[in-house]
ModelCIF file with pLDDT and N, C-alpha, C, O atoms, coordinates in Angstrom:
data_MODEL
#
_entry.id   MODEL 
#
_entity.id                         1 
_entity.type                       polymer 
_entity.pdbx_number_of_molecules   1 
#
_entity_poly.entity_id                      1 
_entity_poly.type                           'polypeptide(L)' 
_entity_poly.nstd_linkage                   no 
_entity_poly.nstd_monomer                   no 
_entity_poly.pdbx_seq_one_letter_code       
;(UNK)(UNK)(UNK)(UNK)(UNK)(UNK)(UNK)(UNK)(UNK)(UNK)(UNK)(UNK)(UNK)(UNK)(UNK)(UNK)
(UNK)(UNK)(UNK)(UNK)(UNK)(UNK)(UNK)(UNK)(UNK)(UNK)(UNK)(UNK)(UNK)(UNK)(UNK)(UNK)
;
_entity_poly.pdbx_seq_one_letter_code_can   XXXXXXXXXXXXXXXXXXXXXXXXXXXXXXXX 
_entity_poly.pdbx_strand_id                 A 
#
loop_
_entity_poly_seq.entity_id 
_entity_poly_seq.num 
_entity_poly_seq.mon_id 
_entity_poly_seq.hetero 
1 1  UNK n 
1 2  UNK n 
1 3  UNK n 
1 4  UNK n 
1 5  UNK n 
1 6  UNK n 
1 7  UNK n 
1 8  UNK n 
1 9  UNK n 
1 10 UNK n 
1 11 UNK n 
1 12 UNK n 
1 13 UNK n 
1 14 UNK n 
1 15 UNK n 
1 16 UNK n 
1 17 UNK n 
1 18 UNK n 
1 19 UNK n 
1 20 UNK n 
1 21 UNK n 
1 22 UNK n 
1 23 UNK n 
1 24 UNK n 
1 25 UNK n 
1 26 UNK n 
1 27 UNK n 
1 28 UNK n 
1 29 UNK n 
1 30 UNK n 
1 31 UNK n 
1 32 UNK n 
#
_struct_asym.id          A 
_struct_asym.entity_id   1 
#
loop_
_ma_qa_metric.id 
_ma_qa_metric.mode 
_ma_qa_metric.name 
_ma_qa_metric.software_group_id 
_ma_qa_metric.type 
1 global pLDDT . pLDDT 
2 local  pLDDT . pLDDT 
#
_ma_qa_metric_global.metric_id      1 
_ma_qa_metric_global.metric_value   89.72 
_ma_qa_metric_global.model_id       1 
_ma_qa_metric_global.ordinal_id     1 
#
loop_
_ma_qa_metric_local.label_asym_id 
_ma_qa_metric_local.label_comp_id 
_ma_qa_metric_local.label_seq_id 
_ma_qa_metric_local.metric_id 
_ma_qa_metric_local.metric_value 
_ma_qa_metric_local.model_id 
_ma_qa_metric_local.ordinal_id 
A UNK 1  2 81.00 1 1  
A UNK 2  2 78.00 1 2  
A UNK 3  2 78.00 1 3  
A UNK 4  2 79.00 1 4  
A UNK 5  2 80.00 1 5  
A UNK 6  2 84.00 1 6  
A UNK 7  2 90.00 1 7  
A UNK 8  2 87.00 1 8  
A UNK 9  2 90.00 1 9  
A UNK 10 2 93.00 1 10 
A UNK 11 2 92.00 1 11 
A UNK 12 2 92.00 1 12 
A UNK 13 2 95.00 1 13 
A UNK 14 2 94.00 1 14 
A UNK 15 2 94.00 1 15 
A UNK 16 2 94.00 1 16 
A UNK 17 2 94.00 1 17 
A UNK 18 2 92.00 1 18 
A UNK 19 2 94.00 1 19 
A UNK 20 2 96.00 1 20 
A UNK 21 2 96.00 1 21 
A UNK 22 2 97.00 1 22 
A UNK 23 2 95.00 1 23 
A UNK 24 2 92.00 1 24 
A UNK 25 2 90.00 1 25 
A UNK 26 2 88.00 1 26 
A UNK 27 2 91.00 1 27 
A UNK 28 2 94.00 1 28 
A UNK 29 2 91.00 1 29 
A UNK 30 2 89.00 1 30 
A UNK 31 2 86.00 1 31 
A UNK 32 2 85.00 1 32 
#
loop_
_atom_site.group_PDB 
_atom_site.id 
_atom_site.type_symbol 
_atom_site.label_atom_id 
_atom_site.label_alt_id 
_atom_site.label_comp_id 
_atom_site.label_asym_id 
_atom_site.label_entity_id 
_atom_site.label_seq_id 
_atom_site.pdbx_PDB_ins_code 
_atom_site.Cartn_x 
_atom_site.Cartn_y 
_atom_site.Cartn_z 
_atom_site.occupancy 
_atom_site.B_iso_or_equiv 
_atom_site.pdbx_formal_charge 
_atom_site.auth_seq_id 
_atom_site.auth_comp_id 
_atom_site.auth_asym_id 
_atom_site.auth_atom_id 
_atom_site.pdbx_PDB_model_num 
ATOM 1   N N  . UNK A 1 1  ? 0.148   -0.257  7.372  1.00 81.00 ? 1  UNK A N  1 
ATOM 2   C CA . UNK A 1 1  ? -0.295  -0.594  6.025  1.00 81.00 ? 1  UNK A CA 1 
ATOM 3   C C  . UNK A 1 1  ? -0.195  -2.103  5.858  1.00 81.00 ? 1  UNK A C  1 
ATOM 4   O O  . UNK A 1 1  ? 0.842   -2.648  6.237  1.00 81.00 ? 1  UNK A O  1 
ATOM 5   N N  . UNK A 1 2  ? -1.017  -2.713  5.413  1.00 78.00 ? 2  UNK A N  1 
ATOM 6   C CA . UNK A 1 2  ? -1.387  -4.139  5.136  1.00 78.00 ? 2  UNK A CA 1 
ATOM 7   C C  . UNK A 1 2  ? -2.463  -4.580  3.789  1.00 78.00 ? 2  UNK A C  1 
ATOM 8   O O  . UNK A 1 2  ? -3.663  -4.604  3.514  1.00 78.00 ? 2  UNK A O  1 
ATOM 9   N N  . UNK A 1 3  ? -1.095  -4.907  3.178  1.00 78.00 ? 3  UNK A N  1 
ATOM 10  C CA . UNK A 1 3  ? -1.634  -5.437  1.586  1.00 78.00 ? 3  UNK A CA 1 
ATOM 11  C C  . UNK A 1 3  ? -2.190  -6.922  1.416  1.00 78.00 ? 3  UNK A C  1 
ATOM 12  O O  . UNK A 1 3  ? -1.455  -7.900  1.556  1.00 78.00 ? 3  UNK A O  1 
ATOM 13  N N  . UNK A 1 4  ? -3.270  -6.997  1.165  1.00 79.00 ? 4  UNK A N  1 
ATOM 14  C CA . UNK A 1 4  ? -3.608  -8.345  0.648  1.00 79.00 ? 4  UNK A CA 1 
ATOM 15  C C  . UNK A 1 4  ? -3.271  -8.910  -0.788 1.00 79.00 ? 4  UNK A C  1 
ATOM 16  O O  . UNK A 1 4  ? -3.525  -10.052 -1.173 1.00 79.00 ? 4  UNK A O  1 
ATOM 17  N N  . UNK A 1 5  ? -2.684  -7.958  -1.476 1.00 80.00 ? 5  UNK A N  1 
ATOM 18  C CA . UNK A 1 5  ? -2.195  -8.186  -2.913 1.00 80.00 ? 5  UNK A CA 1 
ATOM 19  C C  . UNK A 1 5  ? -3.616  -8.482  -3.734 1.00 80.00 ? 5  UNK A C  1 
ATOM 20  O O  . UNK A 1 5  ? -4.367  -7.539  -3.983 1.00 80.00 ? 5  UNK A O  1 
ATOM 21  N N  . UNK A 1 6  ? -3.899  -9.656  -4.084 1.00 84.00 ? 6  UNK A N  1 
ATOM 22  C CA . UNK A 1 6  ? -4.799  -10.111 -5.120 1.00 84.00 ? 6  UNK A CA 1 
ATOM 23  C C  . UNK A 1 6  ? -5.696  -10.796 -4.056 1.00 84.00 ? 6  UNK A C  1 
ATOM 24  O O  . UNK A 1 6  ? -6.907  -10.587 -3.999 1.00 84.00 ? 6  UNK A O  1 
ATOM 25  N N  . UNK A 1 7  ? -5.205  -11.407 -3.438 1.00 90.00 ? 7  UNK A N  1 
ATOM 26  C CA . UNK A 1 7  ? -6.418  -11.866 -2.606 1.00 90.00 ? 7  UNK A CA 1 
ATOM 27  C C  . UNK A 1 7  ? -7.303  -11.354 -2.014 1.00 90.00 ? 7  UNK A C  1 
ATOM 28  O O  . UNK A 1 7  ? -8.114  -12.126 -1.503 1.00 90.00 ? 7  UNK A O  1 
ATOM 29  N N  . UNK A 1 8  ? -7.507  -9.948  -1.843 1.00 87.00 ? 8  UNK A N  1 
ATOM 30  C CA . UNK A 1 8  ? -8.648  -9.537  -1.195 1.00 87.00 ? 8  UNK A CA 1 
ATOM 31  C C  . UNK A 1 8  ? -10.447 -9.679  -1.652 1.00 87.00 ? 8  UNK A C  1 
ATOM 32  O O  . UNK A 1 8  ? -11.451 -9.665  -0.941 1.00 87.00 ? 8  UNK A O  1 
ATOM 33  N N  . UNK A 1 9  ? -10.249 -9.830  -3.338 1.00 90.00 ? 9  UNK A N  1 
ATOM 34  C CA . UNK A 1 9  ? -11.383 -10.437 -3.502 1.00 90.00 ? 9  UNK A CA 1 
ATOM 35  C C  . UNK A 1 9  ? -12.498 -12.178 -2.824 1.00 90.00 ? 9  UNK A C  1 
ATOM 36  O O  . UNK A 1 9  ? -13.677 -12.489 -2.652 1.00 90.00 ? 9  UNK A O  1 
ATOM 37  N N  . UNK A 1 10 ? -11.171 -12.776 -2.681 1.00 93.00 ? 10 UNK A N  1 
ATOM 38  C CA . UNK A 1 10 ? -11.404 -13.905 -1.944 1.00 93.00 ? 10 UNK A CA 1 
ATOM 39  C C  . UNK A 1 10 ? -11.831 -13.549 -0.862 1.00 93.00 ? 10 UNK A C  1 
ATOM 40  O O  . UNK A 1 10 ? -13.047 -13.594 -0.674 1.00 93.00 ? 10 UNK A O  1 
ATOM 41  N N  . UNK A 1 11 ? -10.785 -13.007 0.353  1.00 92.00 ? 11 UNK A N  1 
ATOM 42  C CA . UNK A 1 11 ? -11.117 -12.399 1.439  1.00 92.00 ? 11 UNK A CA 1 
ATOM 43  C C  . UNK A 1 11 ? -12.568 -11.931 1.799  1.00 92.00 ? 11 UNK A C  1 
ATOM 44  O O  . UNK A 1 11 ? -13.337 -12.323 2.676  1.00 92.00 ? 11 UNK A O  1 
ATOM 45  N N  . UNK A 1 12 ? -12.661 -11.200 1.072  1.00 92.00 ? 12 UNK A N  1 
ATOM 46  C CA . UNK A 1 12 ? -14.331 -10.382 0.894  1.00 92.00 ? 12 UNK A CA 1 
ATOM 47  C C  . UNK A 1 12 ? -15.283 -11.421 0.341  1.00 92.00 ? 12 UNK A C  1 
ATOM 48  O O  . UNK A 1 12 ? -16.322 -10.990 0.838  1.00 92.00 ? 12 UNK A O  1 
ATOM 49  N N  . UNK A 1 13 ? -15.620 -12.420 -0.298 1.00 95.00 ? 13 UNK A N  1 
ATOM 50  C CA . UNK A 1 13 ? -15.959 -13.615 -0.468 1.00 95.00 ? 13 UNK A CA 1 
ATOM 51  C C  . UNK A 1 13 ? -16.322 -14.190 0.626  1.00 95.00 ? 13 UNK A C  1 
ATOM 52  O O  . UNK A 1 13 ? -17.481 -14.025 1.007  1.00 95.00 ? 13 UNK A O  1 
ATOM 53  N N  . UNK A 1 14 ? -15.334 -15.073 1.452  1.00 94.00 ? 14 UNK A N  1 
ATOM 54  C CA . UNK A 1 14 ? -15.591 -15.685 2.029  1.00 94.00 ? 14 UNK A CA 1 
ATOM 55  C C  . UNK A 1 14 ? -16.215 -14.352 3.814  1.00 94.00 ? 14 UNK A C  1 
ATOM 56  O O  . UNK A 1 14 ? -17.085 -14.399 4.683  1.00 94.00 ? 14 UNK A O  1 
ATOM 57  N N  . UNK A 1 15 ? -15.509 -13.767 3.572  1.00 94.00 ? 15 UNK A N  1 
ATOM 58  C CA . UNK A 1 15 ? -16.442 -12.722 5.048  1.00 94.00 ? 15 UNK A CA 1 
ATOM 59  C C  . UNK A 1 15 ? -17.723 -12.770 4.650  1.00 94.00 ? 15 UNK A C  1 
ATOM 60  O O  . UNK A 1 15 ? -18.598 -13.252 5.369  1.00 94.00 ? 15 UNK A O  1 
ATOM 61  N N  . UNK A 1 16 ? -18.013 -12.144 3.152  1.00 94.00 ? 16 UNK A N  1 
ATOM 62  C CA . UNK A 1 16 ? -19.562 -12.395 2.980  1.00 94.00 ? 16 UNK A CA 1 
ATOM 63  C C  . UNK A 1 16 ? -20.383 -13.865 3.427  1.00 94.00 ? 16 UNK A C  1 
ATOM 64  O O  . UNK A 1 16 ? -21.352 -14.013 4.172  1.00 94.00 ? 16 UNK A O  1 
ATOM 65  N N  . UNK A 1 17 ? -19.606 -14.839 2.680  1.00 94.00 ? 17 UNK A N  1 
ATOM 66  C CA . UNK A 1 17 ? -20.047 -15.594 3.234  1.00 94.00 ? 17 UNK A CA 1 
ATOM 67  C C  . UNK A 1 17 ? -20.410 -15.895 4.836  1.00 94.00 ? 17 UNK A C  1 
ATOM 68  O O  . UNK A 1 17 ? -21.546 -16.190 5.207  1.00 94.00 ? 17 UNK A O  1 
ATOM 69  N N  . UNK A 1 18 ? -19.652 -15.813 5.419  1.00 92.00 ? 18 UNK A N  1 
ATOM 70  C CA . UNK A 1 18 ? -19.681 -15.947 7.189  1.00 92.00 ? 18 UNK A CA 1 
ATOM 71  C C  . UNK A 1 18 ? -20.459 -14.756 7.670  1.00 92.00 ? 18 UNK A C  1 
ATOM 72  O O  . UNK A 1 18 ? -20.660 -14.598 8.874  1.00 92.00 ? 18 UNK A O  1 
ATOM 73  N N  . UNK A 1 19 ? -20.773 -14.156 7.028  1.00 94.00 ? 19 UNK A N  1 
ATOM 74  C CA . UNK A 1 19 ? -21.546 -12.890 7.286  1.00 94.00 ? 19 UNK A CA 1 
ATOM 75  C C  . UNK A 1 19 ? -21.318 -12.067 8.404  1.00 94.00 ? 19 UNK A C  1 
ATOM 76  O O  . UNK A 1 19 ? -21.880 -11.872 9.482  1.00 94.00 ? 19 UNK A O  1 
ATOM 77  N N  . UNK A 1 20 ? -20.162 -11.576 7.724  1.00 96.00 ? 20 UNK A N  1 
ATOM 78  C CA . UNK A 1 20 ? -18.969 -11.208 8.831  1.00 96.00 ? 20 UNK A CA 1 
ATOM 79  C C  . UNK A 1 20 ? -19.973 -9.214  8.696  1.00 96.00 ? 20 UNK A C  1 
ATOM 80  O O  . UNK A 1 20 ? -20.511 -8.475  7.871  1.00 96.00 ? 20 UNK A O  1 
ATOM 81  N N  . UNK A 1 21 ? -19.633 -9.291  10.112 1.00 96.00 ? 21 UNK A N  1 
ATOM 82  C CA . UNK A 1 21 ? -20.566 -7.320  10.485 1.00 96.00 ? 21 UNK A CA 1 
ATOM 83  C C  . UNK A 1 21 ? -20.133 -6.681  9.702  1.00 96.00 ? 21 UNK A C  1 
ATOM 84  O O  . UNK A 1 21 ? -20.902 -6.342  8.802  1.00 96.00 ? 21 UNK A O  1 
ATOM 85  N N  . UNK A 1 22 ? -18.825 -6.242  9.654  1.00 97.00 ? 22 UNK A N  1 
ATOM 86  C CA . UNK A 1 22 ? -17.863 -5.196  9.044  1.00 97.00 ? 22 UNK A CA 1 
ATOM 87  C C  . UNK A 1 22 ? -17.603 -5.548  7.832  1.00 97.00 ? 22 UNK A C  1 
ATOM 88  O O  . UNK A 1 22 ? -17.247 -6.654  7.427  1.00 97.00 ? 22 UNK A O  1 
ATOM 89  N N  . UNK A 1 23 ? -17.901 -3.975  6.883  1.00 95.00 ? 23 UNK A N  1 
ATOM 90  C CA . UNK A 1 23 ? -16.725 -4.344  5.894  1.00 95.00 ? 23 UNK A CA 1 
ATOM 91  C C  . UNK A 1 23 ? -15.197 -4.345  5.396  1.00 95.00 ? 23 UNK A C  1 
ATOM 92  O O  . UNK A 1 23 ? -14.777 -3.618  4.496  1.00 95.00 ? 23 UNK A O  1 
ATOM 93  N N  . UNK A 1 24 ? -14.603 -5.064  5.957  1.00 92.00 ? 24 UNK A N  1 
ATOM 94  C CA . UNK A 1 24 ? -13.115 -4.347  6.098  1.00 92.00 ? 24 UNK A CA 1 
ATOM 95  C C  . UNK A 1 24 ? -12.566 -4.817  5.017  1.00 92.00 ? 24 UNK A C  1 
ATOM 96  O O  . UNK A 1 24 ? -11.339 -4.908  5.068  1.00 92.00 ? 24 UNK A O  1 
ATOM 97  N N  . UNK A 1 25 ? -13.155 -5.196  3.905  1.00 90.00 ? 25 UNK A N  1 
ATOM 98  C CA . UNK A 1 25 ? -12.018 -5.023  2.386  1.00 90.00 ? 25 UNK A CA 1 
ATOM 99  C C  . UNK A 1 25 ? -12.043 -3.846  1.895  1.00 90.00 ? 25 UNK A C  1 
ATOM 100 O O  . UNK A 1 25 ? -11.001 -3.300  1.532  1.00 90.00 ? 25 UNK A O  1 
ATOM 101 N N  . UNK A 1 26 ? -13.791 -2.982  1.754  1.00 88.00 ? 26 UNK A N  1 
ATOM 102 C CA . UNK A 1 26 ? -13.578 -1.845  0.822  1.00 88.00 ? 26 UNK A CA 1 
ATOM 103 C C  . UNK A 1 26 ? -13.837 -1.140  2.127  1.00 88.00 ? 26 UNK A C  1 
ATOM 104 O O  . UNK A 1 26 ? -13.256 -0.115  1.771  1.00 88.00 ? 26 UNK A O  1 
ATOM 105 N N  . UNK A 1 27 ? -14.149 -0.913  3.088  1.00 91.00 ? 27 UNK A N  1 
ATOM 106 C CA . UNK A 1 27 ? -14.249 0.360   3.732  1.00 91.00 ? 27 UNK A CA 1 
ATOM 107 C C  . UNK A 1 27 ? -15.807 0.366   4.275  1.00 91.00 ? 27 UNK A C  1 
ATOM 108 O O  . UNK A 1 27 ? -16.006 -0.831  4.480  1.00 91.00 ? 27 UNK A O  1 
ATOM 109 N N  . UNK A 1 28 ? -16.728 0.900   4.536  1.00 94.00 ? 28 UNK A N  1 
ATOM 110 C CA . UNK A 1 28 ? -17.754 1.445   4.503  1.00 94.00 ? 28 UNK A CA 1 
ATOM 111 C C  . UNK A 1 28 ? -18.358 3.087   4.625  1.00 94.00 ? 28 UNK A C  1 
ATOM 112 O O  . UNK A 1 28 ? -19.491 3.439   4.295  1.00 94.00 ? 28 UNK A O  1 
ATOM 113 N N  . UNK A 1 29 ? -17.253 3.987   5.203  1.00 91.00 ? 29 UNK A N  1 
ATOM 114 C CA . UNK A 1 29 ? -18.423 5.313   4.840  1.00 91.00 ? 29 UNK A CA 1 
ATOM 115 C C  . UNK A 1 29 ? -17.203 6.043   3.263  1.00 91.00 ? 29 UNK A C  1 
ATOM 116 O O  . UNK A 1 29 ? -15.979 6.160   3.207  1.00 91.00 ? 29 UNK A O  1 
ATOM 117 N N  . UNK A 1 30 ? -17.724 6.198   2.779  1.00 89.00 ? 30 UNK A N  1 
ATOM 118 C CA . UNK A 1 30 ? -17.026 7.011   1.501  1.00 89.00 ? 30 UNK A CA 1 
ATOM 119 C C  . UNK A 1 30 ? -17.237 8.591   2.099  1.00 89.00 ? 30 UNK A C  1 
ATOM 120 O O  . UNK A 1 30 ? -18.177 9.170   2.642  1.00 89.00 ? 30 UNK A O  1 
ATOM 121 N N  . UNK A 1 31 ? -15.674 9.026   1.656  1.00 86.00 ? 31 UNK A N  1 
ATOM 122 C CA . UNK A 1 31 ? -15.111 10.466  1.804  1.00 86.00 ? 31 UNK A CA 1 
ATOM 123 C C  . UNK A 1 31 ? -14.942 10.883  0.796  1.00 86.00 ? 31 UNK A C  1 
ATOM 124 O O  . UNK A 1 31 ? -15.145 10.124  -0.152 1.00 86.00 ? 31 UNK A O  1 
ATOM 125 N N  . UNK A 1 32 ? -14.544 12.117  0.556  1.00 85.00 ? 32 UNK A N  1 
ATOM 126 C CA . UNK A 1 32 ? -14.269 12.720  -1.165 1.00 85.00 ? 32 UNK A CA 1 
ATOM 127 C C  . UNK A 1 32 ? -15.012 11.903  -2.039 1.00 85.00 ? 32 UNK A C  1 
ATOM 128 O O  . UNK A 1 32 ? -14.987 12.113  -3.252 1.00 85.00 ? 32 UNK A O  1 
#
């Protein structure tokens, strides 16, 4: 388990930016 606390919006920001492949802040396939 690995918390980014508040920063993960940043995080996901700047990956977008770099136009990073993966999405690894929210996930990509939705379950339930």
């Amino acid at each position: 388990h690995f918390s980014t606390y508040k920063t993960w919006d940043m995080l996901r920001f700047l990956l977008a930016r770099a136009e990073f492949p993966v999405n690894v802040i929210h996930g990509e396939e939705p379950f339930a």
